[in-house]
N, C-alpha and C. Protein backbone atom coordinates (compact mmCIF):
# COMPACT_ATOMS: atom_id res chain seq x y z
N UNK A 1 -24.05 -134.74 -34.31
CA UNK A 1 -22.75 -134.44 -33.76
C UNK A 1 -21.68 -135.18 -34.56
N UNK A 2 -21.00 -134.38 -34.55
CA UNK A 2 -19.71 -134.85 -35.34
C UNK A 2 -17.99 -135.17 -34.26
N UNK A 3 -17.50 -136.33 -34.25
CA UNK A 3 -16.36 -136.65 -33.30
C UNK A 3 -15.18 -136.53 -34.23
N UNK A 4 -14.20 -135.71 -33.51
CA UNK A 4 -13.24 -135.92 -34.19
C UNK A 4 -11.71 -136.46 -33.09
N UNK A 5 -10.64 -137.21 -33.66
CA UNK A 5 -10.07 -137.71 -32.60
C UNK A 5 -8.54 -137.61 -33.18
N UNK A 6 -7.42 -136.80 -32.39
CA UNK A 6 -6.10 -136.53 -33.20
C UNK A 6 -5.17 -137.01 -31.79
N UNK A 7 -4.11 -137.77 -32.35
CA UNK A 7 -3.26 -138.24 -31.63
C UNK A 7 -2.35 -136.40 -30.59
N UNK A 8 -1.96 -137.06 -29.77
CA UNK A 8 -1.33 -136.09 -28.96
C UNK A 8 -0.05 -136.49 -28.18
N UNK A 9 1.16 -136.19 -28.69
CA UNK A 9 2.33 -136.34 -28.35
C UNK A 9 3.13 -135.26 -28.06
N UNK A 10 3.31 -134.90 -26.75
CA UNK A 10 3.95 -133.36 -26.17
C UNK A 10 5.31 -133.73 -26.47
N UNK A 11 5.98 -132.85 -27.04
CA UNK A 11 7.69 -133.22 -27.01
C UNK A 11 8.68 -132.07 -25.97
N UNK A 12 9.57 -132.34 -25.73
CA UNK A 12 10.58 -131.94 -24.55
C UNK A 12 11.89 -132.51 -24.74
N UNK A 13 12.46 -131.47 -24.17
CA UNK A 13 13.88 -131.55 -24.35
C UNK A 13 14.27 -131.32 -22.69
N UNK A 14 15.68 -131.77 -22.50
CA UNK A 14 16.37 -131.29 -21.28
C UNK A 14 15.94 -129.84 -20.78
N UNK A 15 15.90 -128.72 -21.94
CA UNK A 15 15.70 -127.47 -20.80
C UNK A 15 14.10 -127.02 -20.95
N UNK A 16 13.43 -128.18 -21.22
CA UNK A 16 11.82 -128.03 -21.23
C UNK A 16 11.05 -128.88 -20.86
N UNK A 17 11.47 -129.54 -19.47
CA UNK A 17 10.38 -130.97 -19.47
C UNK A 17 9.65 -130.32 -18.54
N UNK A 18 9.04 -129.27 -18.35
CA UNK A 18 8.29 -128.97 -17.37
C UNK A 18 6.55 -128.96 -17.45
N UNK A 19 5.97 -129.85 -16.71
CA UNK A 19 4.54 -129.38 -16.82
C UNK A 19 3.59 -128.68 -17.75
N UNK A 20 4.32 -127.68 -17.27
CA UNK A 20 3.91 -126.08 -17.97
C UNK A 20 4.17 -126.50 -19.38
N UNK A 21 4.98 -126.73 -19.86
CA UNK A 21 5.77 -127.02 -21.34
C UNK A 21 4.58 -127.74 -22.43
N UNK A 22 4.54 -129.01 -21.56
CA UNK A 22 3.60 -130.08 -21.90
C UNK A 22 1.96 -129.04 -22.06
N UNK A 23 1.47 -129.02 -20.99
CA UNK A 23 0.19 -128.54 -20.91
C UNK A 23 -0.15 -127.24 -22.14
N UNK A 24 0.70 -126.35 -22.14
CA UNK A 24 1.43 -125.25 -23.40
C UNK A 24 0.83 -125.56 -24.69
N UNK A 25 1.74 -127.11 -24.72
CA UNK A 25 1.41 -127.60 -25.72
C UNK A 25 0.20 -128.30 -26.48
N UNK A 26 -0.44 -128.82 -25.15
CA UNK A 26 -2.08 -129.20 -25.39
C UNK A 26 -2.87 -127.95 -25.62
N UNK A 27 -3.22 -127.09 -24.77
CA UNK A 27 -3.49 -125.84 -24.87
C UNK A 27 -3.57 -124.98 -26.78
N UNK A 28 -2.37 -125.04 -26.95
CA UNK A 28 -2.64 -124.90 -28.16
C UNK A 28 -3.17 -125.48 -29.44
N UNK A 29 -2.87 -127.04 -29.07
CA UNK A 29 -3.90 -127.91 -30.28
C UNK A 29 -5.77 -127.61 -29.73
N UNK A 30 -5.44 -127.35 -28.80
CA UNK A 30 -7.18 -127.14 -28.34
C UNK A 30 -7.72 -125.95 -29.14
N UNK A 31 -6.76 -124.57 -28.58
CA UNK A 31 -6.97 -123.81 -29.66
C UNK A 31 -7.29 -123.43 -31.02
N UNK A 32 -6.33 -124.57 -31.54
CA UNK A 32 -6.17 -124.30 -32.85
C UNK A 32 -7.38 -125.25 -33.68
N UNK A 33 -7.96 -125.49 -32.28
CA UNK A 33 -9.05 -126.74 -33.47
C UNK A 33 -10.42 -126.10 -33.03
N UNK A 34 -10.79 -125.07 -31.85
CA UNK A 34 -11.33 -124.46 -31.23
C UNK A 34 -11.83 -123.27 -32.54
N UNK A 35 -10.89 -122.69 -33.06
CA UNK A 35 -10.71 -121.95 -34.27
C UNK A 35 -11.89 -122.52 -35.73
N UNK A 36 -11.64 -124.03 -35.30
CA UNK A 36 -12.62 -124.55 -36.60
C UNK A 36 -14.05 -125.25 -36.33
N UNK A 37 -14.00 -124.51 -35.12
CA UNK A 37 -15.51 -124.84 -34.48
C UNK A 37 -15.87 -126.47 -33.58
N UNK A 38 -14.35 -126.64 -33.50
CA UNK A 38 -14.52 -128.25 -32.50
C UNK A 38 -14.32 -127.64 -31.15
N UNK A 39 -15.39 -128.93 -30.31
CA UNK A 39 -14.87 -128.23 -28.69
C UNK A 39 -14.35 -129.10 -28.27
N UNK A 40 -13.25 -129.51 -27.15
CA UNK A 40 -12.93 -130.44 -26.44
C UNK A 40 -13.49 -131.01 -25.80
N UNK A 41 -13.31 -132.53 -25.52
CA UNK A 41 -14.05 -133.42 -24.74
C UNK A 41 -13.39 -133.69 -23.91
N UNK A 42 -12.17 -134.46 -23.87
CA UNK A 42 -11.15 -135.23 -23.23
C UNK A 42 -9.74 -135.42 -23.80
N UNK A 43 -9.41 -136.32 -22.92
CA UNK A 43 -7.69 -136.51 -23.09
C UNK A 43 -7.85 -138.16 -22.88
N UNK A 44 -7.64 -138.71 -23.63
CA UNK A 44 -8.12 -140.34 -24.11
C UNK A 44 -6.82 -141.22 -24.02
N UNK A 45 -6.38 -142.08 -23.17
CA UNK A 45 -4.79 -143.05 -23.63
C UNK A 45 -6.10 -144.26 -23.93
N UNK A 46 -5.14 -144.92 -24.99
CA UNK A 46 -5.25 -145.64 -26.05
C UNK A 46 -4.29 -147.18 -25.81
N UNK A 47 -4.86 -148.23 -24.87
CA UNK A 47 -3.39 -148.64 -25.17
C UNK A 47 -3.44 -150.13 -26.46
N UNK A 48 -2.73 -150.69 -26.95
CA UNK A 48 -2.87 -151.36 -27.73
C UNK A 48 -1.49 -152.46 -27.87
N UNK A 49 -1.93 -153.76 -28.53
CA UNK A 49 -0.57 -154.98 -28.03
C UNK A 49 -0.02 -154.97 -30.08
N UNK A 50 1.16 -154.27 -29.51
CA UNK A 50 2.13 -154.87 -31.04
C UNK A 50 2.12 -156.23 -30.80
N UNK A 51 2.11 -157.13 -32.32
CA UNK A 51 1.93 -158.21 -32.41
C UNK A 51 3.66 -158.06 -32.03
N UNK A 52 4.17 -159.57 -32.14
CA UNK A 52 5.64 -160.19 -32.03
C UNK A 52 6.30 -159.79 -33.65
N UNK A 53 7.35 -159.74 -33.69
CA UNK A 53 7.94 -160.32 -35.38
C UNK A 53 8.67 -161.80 -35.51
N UNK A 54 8.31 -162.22 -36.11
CA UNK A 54 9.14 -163.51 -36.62
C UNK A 54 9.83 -163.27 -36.88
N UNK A 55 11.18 -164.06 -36.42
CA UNK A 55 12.34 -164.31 -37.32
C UNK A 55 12.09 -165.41 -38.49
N UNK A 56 13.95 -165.79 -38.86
CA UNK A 56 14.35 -167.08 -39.59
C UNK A 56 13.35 -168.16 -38.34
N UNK A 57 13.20 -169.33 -39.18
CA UNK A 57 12.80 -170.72 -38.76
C UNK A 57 11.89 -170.27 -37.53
N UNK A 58 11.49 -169.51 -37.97
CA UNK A 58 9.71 -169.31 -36.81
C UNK A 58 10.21 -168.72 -35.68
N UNK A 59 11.27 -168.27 -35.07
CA UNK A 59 11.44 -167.89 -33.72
C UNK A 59 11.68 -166.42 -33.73
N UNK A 60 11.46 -165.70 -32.52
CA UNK A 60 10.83 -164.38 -32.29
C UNK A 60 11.69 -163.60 -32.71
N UNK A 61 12.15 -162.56 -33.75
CA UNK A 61 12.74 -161.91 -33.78
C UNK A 61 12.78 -160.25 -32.72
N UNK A 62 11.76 -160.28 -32.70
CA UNK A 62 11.24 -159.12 -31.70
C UNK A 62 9.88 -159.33 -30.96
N UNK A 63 10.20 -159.27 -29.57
CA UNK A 63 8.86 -159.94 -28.96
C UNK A 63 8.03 -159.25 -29.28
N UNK A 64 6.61 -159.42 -28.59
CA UNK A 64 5.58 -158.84 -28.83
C UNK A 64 5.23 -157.55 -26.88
N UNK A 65 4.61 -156.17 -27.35
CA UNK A 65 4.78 -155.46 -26.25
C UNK A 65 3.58 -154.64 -26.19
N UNK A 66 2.89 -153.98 -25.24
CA UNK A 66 1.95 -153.32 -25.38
C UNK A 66 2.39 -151.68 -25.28
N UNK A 67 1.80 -151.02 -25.55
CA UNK A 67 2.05 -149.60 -25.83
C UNK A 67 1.12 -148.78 -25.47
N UNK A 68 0.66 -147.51 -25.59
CA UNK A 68 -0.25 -146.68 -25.24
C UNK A 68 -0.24 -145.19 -25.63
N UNK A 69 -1.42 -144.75 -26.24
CA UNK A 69 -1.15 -143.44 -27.20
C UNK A 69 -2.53 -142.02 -25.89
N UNK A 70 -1.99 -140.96 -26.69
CA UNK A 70 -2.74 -140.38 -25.71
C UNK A 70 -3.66 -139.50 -26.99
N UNK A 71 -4.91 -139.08 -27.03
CA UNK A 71 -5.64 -139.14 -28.04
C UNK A 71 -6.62 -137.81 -27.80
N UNK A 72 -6.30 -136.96 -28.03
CA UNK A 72 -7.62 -135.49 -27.81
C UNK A 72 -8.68 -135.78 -29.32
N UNK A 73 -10.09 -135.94 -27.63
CA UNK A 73 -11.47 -135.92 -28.47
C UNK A 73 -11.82 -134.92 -28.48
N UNK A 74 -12.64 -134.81 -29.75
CA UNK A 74 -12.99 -132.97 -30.02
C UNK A 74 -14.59 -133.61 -30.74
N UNK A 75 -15.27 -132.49 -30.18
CA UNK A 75 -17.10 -132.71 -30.95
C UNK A 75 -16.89 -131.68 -31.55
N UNK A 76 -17.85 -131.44 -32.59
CA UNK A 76 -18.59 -130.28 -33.41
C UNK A 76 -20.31 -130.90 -33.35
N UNK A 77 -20.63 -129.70 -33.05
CA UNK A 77 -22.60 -129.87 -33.17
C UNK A 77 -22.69 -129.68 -34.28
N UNK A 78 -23.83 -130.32 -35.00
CA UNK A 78 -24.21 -129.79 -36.21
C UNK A 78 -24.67 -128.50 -36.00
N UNK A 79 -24.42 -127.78 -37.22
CA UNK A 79 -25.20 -126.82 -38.04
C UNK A 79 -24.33 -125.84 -37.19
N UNK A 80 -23.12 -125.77 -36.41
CA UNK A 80 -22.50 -125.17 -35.81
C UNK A 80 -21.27 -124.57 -36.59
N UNK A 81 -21.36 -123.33 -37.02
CA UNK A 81 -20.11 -122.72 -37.63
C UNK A 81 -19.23 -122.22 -36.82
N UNK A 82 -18.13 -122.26 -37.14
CA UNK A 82 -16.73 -121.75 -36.40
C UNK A 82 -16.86 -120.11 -35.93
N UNK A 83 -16.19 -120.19 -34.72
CA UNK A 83 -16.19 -119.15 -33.93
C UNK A 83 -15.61 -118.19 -35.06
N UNK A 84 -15.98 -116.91 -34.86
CA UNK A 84 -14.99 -115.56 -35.32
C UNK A 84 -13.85 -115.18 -34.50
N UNK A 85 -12.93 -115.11 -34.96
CA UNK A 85 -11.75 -115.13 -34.23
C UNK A 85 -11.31 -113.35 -34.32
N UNK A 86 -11.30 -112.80 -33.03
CA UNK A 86 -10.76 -111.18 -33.67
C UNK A 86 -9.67 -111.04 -32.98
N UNK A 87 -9.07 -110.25 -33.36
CA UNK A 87 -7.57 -109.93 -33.23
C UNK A 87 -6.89 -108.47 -33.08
């Protein structure tokens, strides 16, 4: 088995923050990787601590903060070729 793992950031505007919008948008990276013979696993957050920055004479220029990414896992089986796509 083969894992593959691509960051996932839905974007929105004022006349699109809806659900629907977002999900739209997952939907189609699923698709489009579905196409190259990966299947979905999950929807993965990631979270992780930015270090601090130093300033002048050692003191913090920018503290230090934790963050969190959201991450679609995708498998491929071996010896598994990509779907035919018809149209």
């Amino acid at each position: 088995m083969e894992y593959k793992v691509i960051p996932f950031t839905a974007t929105a505007n004022q006349t699109n923050m809806s659900s629907k919008n977002i999900a739209e948008q997952l939907d189609q990276l699923i698709k489009n990787n579905t196409e190259d013979g990966w299947e979905y696993v999950r929807l993965e957050s990631v979270s992780t601590y930015i270090q601090p920055v130093e300033g002048c004479f050692g003191n913090i220029a920018k503290p230090g903060y934790m963050t969190s990414f959201q991450m679609v896992v995708l498998i491929k089986k071996e010896n598994e070729k990509p779907a035919a796509v018809s149209y």
